[in-house]
N, C-alpha and C. Protein backbone atom coordinates (compact mmCIF):
# COMPACT_ATOMS: atom_id res chain seq x y z
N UNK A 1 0.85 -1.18 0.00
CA UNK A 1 0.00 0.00 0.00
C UNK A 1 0.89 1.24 0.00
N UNK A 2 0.57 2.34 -0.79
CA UNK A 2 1.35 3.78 -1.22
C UNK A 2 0.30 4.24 -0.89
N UNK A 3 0.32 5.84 -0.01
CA UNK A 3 -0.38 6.62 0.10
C UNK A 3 0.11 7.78 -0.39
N UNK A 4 -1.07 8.55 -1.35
CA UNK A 4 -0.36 9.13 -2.43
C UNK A 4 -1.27 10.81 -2.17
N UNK A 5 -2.43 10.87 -1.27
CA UNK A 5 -2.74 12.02 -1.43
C UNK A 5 -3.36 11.88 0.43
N UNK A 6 -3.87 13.20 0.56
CA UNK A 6 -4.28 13.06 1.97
C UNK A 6 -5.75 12.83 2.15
N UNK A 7 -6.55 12.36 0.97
CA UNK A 7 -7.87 11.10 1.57
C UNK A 7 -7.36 9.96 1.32
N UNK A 8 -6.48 9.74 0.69
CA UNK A 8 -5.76 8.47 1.08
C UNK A 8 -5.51 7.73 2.30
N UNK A 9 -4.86 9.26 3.09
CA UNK A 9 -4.03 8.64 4.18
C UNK A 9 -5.12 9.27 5.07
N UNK A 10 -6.19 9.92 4.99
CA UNK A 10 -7.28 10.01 5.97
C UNK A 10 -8.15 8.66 6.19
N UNK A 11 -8.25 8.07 5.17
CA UNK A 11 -8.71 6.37 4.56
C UNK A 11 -8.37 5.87 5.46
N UNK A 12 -6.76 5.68 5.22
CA UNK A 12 -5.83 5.11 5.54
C UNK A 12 -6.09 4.65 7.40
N UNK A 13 -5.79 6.11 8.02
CA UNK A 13 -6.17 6.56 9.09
C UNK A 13 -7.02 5.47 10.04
N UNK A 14 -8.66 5.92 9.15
CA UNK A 14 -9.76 5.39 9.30
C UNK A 14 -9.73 3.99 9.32
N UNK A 15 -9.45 3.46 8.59
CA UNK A 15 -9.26 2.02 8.33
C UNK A 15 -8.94 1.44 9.41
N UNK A 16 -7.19 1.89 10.02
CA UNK A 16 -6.45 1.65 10.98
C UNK A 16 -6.89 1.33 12.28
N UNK A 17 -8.16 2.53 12.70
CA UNK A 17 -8.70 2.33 14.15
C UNK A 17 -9.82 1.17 13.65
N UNK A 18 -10.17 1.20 12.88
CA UNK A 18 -11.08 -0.22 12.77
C UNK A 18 -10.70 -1.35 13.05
N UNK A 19 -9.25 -1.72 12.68
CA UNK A 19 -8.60 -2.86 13.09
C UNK A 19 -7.66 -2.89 14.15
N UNK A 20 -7.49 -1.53 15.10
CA UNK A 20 -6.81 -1.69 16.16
C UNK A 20 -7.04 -2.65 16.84
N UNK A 21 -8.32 -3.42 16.87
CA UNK A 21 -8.75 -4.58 17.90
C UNK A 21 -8.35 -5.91 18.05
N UNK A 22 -7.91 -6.18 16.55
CA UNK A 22 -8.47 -7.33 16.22
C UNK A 22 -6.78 -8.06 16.51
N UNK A 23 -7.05 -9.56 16.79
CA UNK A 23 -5.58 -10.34 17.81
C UNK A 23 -4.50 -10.42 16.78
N UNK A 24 -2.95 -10.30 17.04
CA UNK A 24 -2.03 -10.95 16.07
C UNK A 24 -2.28 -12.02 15.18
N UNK A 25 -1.74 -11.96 13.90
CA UNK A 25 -2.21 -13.29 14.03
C UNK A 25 -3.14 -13.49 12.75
N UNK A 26 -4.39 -12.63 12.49
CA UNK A 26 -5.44 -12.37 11.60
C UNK A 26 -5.13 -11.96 10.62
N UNK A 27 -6.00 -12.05 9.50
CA UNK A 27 -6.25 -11.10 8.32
C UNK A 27 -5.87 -9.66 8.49
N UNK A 28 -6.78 -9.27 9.80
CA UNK A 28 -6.89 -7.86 10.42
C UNK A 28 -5.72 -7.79 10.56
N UNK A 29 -4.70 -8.47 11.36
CA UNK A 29 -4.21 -7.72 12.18
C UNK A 29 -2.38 -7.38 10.88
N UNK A 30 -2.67 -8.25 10.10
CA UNK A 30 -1.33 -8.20 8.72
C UNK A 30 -1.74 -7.20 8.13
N UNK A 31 -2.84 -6.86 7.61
CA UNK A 31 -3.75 -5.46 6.77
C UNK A 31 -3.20 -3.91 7.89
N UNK A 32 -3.35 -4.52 9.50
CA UNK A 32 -3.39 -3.10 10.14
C UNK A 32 -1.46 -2.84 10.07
N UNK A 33 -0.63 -3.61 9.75
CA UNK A 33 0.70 -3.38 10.04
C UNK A 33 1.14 -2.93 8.47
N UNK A 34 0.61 -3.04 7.32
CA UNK A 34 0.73 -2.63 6.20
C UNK A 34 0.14 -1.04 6.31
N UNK A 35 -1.02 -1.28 6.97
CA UNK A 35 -1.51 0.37 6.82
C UNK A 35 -0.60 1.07 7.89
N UNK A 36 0.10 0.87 8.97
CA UNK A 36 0.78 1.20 9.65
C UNK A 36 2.48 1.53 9.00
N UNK A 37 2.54 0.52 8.07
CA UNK A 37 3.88 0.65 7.71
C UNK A 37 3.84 1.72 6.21
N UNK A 38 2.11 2.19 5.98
CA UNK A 38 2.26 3.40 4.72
C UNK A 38 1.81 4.31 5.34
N UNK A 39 1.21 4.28 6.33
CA UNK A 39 1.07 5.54 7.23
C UNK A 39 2.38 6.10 7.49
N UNK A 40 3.67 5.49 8.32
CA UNK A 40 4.81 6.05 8.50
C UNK A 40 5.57 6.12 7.41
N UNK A 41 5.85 6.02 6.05
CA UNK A 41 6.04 6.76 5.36
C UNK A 41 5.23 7.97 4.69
N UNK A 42 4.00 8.05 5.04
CA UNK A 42 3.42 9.12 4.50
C UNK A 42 3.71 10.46 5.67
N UNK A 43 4.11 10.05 6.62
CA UNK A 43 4.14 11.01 7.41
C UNK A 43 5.16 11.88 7.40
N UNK A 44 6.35 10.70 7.24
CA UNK A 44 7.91 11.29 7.66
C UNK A 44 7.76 12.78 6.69
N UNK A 45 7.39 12.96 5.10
CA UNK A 45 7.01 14.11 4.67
C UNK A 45 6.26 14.92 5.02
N UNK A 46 5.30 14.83 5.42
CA UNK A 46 4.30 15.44 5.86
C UNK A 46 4.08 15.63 7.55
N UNK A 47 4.66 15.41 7.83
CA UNK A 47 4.77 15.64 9.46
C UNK A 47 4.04 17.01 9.61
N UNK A 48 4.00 18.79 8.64
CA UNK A 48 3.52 19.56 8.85
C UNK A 48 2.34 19.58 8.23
N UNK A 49 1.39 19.99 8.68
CA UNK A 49 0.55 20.02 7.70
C UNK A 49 0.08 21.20 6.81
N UNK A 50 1.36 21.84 6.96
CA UNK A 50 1.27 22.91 5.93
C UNK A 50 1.57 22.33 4.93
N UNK A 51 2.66 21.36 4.51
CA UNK A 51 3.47 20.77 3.79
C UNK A 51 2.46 20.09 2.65
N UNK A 52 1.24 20.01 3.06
CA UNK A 52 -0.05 18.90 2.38
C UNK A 52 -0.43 20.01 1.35
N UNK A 53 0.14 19.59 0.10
CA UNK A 53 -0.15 20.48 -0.86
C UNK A 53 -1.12 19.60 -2.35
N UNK A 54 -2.26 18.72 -1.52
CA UNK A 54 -3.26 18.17 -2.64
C UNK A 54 -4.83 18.55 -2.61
């Protein structure tokens, strides 16, 4: 997963607390460490959010 604009990574976001719950181990829980692992690259740029120019 690439997050490429910021409803992406608002998606993204969203998605994430949906599967905060769910045990190691799952469907859920491989999906929430992918969205976790394009969340922190979407950020390291964008850390300001002035910087969000879409």
């Amino acid at each position: 997963m690439i997050i490429t604009t910021v409803d992406e990574y608002e998606a993204a976001t969203h998605r994430a607390r949906q599967l905060a719950d769910h045990p190691e181990g799952t469907p859920e829980s491989t999906e929430l460490a992918e969205i976790i692992a394009a969340i922190t690259i979407w950020d390291a740029p964008h850390d300001d959010a002035s910087a969000w120019n879409d």
